[in-house]
C-alpha atoms as a PDB file:
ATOM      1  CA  UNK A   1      20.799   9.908 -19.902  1.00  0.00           C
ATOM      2  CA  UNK A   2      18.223   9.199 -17.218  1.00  0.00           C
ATOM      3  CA  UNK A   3      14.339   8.876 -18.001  1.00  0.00           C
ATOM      4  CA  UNK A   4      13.684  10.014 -14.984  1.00  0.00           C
ATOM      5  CA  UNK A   5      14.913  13.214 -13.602  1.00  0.00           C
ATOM      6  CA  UNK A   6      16.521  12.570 -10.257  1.00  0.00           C
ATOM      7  CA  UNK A   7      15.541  14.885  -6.976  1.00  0.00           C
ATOM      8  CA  UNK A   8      17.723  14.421  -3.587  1.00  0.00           C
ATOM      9  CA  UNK A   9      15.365  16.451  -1.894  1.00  0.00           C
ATOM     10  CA  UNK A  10      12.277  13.770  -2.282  1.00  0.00           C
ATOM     11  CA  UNK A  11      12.539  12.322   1.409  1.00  0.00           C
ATOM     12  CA  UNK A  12      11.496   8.488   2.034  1.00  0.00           C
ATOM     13  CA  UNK A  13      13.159   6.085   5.010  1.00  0.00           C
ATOM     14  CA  UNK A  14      14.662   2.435   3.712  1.00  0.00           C
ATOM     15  CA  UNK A  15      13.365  -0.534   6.044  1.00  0.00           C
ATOM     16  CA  UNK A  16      15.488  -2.899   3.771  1.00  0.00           C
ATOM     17  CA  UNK A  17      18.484  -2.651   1.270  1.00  0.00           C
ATOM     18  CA  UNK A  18      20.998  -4.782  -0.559  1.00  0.00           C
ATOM     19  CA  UNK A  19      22.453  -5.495  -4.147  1.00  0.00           C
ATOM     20  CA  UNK A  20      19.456  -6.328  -5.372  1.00  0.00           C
ATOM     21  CA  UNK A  21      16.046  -5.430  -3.330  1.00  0.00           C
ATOM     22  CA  UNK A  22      15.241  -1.819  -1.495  1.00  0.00           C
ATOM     23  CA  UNK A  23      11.579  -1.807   0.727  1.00  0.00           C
ATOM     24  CA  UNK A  24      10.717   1.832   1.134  1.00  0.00           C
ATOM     25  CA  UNK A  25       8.899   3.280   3.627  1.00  0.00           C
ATOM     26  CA  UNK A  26       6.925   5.731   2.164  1.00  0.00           C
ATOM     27  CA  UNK A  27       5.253   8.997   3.533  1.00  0.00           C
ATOM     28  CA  UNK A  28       1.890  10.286   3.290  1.00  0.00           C
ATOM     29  CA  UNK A  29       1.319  12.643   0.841  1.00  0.00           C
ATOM     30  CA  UNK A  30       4.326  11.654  -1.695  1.00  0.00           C
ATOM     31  CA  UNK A  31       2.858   9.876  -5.162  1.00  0.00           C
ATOM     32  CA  UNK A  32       5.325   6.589  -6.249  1.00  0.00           C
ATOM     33  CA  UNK A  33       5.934   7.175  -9.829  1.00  0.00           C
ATOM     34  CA  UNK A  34       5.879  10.452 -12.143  1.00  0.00           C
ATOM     35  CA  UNK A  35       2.570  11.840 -13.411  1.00  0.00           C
ATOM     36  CA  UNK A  36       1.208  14.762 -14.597  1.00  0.00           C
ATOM     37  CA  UNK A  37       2.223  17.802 -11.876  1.00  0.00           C
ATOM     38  CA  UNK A  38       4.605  15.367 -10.176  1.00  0.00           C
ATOM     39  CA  UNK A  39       7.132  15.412 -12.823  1.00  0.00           C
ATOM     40  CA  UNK A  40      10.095  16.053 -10.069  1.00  0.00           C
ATOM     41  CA  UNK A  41       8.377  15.122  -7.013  1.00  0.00           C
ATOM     42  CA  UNK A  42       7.783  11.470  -6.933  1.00  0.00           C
ATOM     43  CA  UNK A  43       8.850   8.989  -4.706  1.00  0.00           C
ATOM     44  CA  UNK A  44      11.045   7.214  -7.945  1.00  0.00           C
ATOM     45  CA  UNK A  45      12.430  11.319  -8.386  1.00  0.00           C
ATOM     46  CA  UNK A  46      13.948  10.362  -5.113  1.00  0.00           C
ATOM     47  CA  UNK A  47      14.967   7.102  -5.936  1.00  0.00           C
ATOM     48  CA  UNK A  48      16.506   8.027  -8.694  1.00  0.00           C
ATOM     49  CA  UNK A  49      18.918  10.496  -7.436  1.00  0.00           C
ATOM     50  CA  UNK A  50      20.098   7.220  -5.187  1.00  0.00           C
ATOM     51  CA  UNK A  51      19.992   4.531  -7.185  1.00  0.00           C
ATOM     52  CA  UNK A  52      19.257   6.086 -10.931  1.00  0.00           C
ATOM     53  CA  UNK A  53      21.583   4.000 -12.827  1.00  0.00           C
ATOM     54  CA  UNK A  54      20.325   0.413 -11.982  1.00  0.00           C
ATOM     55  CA  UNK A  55      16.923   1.664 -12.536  1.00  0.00           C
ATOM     56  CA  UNK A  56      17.407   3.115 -15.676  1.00  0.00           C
ATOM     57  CA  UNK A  57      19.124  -0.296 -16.658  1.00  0.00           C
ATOM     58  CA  UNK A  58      15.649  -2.196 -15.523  1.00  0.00           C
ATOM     59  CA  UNK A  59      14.057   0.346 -17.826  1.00  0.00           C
ATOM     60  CA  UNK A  60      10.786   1.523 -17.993  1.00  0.00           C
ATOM     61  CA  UNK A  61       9.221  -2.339 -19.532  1.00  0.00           C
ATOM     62  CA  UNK A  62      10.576  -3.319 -15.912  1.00  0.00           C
ATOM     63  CA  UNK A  63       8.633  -0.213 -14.622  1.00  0.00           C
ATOM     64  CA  UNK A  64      12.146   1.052 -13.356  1.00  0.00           C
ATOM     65  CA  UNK A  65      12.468  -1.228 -10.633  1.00  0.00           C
ATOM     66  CA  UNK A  66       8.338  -0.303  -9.188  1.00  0.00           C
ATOM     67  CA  UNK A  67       7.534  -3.896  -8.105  1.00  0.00           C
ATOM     68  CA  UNK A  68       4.070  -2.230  -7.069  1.00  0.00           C
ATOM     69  CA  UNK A  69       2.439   1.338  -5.671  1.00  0.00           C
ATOM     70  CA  UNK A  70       0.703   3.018  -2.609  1.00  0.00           C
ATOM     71  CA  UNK A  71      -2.021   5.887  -3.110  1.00  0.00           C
ATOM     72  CA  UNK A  72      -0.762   9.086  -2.813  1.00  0.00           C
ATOM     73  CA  UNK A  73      -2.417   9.744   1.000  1.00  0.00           C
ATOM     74  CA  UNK A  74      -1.415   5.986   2.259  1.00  0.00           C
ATOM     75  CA  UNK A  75       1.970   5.362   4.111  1.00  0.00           C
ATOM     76  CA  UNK A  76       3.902   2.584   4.406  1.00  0.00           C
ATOM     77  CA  UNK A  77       5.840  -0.116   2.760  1.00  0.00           C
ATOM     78  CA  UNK A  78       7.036  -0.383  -0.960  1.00  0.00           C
ATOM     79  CA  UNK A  79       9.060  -3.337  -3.010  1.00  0.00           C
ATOM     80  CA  UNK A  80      11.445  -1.498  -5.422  1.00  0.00           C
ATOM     81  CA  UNK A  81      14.149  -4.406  -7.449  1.00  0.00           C
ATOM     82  CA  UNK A  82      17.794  -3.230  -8.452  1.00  0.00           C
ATOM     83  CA  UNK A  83      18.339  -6.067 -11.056  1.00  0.00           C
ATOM     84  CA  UNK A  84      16.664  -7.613 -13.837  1.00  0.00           C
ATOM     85  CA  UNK A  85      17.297 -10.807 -11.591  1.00  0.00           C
ATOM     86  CA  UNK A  86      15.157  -9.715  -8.674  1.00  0.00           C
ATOM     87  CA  UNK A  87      12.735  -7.748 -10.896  1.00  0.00           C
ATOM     88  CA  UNK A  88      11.517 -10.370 -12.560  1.00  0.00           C
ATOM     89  CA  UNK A  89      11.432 -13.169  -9.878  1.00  0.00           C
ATOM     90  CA  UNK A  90       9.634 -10.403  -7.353  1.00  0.00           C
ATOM     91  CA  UNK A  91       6.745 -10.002 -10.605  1.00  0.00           C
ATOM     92  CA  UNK A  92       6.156 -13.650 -10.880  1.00  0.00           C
ATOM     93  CA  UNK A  93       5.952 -13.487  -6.732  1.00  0.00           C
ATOM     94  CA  UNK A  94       3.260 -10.900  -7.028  1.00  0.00           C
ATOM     95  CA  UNK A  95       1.358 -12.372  -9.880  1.00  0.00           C
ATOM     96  CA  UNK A  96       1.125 -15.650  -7.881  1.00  0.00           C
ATOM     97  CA  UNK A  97       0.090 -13.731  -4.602  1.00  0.00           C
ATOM     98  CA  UNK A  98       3.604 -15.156  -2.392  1.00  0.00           C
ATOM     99  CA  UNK A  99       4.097 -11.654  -1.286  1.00  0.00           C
ATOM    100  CA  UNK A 100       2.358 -10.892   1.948  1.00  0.00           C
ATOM    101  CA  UNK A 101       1.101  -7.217   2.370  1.00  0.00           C
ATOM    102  CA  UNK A 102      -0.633  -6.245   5.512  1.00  0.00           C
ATOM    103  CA  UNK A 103      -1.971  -2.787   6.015  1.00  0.00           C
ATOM    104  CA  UNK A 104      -3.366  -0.991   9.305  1.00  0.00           C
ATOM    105  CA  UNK A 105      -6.509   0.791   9.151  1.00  0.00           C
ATOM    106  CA  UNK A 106      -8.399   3.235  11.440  1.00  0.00           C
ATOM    107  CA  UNK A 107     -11.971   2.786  10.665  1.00  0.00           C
ATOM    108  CA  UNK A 108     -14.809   5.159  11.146  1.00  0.00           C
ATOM    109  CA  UNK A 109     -16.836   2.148  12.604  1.00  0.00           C
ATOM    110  CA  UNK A 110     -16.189  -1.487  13.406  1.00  0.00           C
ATOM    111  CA  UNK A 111     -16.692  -4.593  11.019  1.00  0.00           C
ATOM    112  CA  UNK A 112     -19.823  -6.783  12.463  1.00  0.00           C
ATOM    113  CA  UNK A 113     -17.465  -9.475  12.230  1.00  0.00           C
ATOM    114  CA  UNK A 114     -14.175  -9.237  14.148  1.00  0.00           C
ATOM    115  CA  UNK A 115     -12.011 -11.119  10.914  1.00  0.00           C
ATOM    116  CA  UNK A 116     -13.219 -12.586   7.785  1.00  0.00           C
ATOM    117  CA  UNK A 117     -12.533 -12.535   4.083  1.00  0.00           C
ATOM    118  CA  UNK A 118     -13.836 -10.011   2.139  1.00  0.00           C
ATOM    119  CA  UNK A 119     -14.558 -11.008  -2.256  1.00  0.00           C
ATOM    120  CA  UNK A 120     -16.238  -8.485  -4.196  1.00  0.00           C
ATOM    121  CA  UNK A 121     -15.334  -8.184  -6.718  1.00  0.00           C
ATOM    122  CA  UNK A 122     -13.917  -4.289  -8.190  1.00  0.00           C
ATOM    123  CA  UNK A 123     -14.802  -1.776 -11.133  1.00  0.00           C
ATOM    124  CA  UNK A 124     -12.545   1.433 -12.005  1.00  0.00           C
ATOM    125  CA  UNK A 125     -14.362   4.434 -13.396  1.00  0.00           C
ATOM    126  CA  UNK A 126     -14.273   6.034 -16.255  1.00  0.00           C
ATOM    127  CA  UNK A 127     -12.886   9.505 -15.275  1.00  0.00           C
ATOM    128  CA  UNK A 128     -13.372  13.167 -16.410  1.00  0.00           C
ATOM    129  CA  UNK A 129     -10.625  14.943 -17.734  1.00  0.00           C
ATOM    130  CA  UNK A 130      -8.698  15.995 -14.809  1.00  0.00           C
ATOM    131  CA  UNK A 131     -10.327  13.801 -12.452  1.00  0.00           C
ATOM    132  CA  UNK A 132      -8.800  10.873 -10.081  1.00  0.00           C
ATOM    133  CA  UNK A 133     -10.024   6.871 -11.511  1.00  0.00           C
ATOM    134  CA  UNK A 134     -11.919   5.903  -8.596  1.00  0.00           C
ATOM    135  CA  UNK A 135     -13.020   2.013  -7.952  1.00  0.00           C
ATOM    136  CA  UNK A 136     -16.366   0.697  -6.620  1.00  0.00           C
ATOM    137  CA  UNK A 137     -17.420  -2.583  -5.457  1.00  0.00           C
ATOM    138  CA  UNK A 138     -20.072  -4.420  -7.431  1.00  0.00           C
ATOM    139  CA  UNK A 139     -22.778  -6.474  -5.353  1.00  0.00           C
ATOM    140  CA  UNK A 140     -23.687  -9.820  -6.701  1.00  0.00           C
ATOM    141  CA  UNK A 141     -20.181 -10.258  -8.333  1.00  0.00           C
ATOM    142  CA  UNK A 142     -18.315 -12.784  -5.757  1.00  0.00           C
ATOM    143  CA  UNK A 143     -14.477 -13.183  -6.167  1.00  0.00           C
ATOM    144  CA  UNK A 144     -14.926 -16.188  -7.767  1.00  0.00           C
ATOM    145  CA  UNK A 145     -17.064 -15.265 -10.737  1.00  0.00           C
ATOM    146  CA  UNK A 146     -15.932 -11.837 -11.798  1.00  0.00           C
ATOM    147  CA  UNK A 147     -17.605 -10.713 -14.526  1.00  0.00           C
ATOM    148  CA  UNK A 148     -19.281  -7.380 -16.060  1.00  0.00           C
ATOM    149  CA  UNK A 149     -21.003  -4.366 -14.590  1.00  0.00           C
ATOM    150  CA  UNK A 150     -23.991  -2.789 -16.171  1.00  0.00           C
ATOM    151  CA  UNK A 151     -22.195   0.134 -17.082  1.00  0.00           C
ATOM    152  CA  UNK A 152     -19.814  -1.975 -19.309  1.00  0.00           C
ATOM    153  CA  UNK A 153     -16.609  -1.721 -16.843  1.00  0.00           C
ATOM    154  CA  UNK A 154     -14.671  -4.746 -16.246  1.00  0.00           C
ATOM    155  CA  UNK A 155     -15.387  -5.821 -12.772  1.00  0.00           C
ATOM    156  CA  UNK A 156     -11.901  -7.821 -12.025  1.00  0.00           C
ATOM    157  CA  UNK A 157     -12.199 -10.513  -8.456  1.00  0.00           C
ATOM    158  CA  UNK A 158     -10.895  -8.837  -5.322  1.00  0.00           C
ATOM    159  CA  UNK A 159     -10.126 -10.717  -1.792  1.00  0.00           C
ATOM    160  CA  UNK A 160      -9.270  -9.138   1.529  1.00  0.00           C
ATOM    161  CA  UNK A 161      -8.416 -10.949   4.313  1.00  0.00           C
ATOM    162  CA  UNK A 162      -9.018  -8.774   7.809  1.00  0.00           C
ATOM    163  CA  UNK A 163      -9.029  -9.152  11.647  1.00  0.00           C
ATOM    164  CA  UNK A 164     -10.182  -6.407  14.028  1.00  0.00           C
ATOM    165  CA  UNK A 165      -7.335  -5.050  16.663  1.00  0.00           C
ATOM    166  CA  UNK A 166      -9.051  -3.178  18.722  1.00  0.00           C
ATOM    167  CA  UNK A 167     -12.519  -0.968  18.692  1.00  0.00           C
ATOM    168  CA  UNK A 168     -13.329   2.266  20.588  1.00  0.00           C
ATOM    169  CA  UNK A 169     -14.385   1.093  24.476  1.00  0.00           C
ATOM    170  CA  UNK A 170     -14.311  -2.079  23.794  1.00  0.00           C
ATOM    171  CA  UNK A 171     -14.082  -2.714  27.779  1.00  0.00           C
ATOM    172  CA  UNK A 172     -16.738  -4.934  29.198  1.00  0.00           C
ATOM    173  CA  UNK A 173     -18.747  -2.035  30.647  1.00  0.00           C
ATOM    174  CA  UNK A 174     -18.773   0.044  27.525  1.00  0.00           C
ATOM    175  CA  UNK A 175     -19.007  -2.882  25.698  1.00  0.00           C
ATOM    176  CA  UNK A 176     -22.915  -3.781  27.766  1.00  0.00           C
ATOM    177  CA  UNK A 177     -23.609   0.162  27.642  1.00  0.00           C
ATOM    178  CA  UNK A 178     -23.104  -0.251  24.092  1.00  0.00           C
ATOM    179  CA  UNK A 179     -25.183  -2.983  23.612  1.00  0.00           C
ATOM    180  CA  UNK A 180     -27.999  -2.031  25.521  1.00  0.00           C
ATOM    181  CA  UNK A 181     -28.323   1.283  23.734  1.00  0.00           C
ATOM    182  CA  UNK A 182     -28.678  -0.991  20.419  1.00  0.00           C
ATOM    183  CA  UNK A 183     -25.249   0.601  19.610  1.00  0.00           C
ATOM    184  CA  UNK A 184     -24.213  -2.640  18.665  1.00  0.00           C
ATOM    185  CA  UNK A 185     -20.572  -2.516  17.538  1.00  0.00           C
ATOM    186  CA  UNK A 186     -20.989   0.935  15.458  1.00  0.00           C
ATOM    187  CA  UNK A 187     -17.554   2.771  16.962  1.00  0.00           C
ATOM    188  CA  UNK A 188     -14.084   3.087  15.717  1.00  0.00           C
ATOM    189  CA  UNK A 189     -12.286   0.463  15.316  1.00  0.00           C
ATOM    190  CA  UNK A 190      -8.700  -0.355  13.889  1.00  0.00           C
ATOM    191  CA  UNK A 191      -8.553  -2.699  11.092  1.00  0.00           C
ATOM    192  CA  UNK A 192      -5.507  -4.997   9.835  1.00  0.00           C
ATOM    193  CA  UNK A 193      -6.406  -5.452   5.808  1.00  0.00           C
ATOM    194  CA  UNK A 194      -4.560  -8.120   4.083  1.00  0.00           C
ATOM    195  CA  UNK A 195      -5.155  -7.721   0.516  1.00  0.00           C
ATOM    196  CA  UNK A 196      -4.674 -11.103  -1.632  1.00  0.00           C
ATOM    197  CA  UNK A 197      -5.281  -9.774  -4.866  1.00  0.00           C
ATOM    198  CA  UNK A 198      -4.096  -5.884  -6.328  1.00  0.00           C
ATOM    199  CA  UNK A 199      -7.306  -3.869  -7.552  1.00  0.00           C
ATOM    200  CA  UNK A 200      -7.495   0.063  -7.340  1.00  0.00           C
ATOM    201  CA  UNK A 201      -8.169   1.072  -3.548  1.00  0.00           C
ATOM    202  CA  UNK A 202      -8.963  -2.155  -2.613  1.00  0.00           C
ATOM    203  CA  UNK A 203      -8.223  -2.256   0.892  1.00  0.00           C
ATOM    204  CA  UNK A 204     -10.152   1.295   0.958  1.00  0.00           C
ATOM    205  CA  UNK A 205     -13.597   0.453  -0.869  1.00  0.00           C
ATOM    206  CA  UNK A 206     -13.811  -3.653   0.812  1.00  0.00           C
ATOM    207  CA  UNK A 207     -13.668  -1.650   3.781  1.00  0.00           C
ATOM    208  CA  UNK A 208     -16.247   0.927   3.270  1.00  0.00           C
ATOM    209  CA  UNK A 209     -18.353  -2.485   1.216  1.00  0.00           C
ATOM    210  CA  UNK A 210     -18.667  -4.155   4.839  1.00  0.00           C
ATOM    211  CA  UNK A 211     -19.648  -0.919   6.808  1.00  0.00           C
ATOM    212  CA  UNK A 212     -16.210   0.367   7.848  1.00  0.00           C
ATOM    213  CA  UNK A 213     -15.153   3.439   5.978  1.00  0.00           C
ATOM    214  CA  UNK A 214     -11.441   4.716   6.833  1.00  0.00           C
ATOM    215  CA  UNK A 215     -10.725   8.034   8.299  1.00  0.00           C
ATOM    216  CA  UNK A 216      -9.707  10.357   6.347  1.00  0.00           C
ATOM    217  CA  UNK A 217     -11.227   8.876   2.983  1.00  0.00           C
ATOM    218  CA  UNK A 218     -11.994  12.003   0.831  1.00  0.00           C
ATOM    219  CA  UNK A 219     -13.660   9.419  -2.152  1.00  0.00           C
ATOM    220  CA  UNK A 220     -15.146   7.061  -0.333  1.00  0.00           C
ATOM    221  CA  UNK A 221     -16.033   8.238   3.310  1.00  0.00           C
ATOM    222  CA  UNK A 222     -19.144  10.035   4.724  1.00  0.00           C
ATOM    223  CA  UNK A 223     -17.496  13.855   4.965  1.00  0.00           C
ATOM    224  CA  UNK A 224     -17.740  13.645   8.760  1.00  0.00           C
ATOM    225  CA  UNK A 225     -15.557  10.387   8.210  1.00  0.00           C
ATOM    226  CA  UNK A 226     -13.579  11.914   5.909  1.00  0.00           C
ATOM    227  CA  UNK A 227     -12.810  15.591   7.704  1.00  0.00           C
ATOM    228  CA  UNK A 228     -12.350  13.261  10.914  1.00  0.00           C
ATOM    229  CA  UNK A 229      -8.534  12.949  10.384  1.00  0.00           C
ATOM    230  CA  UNK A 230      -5.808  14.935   8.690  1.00  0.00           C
ATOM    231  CA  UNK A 231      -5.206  12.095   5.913  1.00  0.00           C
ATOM    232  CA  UNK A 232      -5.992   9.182   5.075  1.00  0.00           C
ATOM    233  CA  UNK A 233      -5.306   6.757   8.210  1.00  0.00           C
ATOM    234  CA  UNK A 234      -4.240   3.544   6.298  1.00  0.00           C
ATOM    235  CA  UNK A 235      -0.853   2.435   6.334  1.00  0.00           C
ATOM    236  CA  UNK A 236       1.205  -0.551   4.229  1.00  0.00           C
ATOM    237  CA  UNK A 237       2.871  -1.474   7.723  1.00  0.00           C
ATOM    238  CA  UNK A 238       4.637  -5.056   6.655  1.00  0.00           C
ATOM    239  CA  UNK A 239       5.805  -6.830   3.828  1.00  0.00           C
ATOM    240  CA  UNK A 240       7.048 -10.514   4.017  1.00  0.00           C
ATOM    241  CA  UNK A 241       8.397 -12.057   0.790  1.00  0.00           C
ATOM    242  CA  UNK A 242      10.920 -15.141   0.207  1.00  0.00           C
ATOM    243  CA  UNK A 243      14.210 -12.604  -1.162  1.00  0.00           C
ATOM    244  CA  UNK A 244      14.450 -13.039  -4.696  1.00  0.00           C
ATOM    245  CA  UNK A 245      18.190 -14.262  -5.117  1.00  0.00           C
ATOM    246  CA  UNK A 246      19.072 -15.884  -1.673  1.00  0.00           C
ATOM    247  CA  UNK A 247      15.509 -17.512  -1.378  1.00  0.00           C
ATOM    248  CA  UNK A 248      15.352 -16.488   2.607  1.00  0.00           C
ATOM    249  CA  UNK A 249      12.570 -15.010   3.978  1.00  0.00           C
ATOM    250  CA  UNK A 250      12.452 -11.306   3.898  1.00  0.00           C
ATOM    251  CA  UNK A 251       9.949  -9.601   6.750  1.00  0.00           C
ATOM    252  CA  UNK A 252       9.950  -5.760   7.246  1.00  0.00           C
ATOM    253  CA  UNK A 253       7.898  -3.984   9.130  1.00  0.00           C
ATOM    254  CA  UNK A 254       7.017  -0.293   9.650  1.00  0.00           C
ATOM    255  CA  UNK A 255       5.524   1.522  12.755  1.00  0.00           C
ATOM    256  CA  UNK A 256       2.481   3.342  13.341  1.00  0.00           C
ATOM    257  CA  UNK A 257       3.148   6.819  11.309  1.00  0.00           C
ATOM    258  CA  UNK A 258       3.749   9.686  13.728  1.00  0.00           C
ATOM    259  CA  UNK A 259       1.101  12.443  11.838  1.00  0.00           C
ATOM    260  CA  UNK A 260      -1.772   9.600  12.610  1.00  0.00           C
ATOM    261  CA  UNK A 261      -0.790   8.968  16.435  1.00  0.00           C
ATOM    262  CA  UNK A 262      -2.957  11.921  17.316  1.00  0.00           C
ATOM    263  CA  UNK A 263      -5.831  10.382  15.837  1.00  0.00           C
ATOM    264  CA  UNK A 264      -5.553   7.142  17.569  1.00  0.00           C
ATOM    265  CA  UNK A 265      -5.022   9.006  21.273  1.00  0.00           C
ATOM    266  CA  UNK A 266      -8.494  10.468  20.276  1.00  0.00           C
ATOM    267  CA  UNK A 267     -10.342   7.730  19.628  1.00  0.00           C
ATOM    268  CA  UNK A 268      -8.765   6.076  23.012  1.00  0.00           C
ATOM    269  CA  UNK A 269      -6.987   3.338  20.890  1.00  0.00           C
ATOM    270  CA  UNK A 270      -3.352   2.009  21.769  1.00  0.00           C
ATOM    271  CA  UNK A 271      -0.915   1.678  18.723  1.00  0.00           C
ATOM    272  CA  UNK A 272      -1.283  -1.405  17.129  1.00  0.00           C
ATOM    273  CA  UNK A 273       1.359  -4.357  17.599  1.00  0.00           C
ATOM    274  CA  UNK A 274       3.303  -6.762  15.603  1.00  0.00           C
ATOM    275  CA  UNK A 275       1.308  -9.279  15.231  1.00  0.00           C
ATOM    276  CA  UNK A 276      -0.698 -10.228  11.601  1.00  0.00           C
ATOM    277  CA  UNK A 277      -2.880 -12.671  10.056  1.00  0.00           C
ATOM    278  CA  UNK A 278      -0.103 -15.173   9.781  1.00  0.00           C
ATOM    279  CA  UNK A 279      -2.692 -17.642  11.558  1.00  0.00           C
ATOM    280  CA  UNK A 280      -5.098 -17.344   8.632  1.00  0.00           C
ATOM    281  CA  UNK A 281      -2.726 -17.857   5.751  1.00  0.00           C
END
């Protein structure tokens, strides 16, 4: 018998498959694992209708094969292992920060910096019954040190890595206009996010910590910010990880997400390219 009950009609697109490793491209709007009104509707629902025997043999101490998760509102890429072999090799991976994840995000203004590394470190809240755990940054609490809040949360360390792409007329004459009406560099901007360590919306608050708040952000946005696009625009768009049985190099990649395209031809920004922050490894 299955733990989890399988559903064909959960839709997802595979970037990657083979005996032992799947990377899932996940929609927006579809939660990864079973909670409480997503008992048939999950992303591992889906899975499971696929693939529900080798992930009820990983069993749920292995997390059924979940190597790690997206929010529900973020697209994008997803590790899920088919053997104990993989499983357990991929954990150790993530523990020890070898796998790569680099997200895209549309931001509601630009970074003052156009890369840098973000460490603040990250609380979760306490919530009401009913209510979503949110995170928030706490000031004064580097990466390094960690620590406590005031409020008696655990404040865990938390490093992002980013670069700016590209920011809203960021040609030379809107570029002076800008400047000389003190603008500065306060326009859209998109953002790629490399997270190096795995706290709750990470990639969303360090964002939002430096000035940058992502469209579409219902929790951590201004409302204008927030009401600005029809989801959340961030999106988990590569994955690079050495394969957990053969040892090569495994690099997947996913494209800008069709239901955000709209929001990018608004704001006059291309779609993003290929390239990352392999430079700044």
């Amino acid at each position: 018998m299955l733990s989890i009950l399988p559903n064909e009609r959960v839709t997802y697109k595979l970037e990657h498959a083979d005996e032992h490793v799947l990377v899932i491209n996940k929609r927006a709007g579809l939660v990864t694992q079973p909670g409480l009104g997503h008992e048939r509707d999950s992303l591992l629902n889906g899975l499971f209708a696929a693939y529900g025997q080798q992930l009820q043999n990983l069993g749920k101490s292995r997390d059924f094969g979940l190597l790690h998760r997206l929010d529900r509102e973020t697209s994008g890429l997803l590790v899920v292992a088919l053997t104990t072999r993989a499983y357990d090799a991929l954990r150790t991976a993530f523990e020890e920060r070898r796998v790569k994840k680099f997200y895209w995000a549309l931001c509601a203004k630009g970074p003052k910096d156009d890369s840098g590394v973000i460490k603040l470190a990250i609380a979760e809240t306490n919530p009401s019954p009913g209510k979503p755990k949110l995170a928030r940054v706490i000031r004064g609490k580097t990466a390094e040190t960690g620590g406590r809040t005031t409020v008696g949360a655990a404040a865990k360390a938390a490093t992002t890595a980013f670069r700016v792409l590209a920011r809203a007329g960021q040609g030379e004459q809107e570029r002076r206009e800008r400047e000389e009406e003190g603008a500065g560099r306060g326009g859209a901007s998109l953002v790629e996010a490399r997270p190096l360590t795995g706290r709750l919306h990470q990639v969303r608050v360090h964002l939002e910590a430096i000035g940058a708040p992502i469209f579409g952000d219902e929790f951590y946005a201004p409302p204008a910010v927030a009401n600005a696009s029809p989801r959340l625009a961030l999106h988990a768009h590569r994955l690079v990880f050495a394969h957990p049985v053969t040892g090569n190099q495994v690099d997947v990649r996913a494209a800008w997400p069709r239901d955000l395209k709209p929001v990018l031809k608004r704001l006059g920004l291309g779609r993003p390219d290929v390239e990352t922050l392999d430079k700044e490894d």
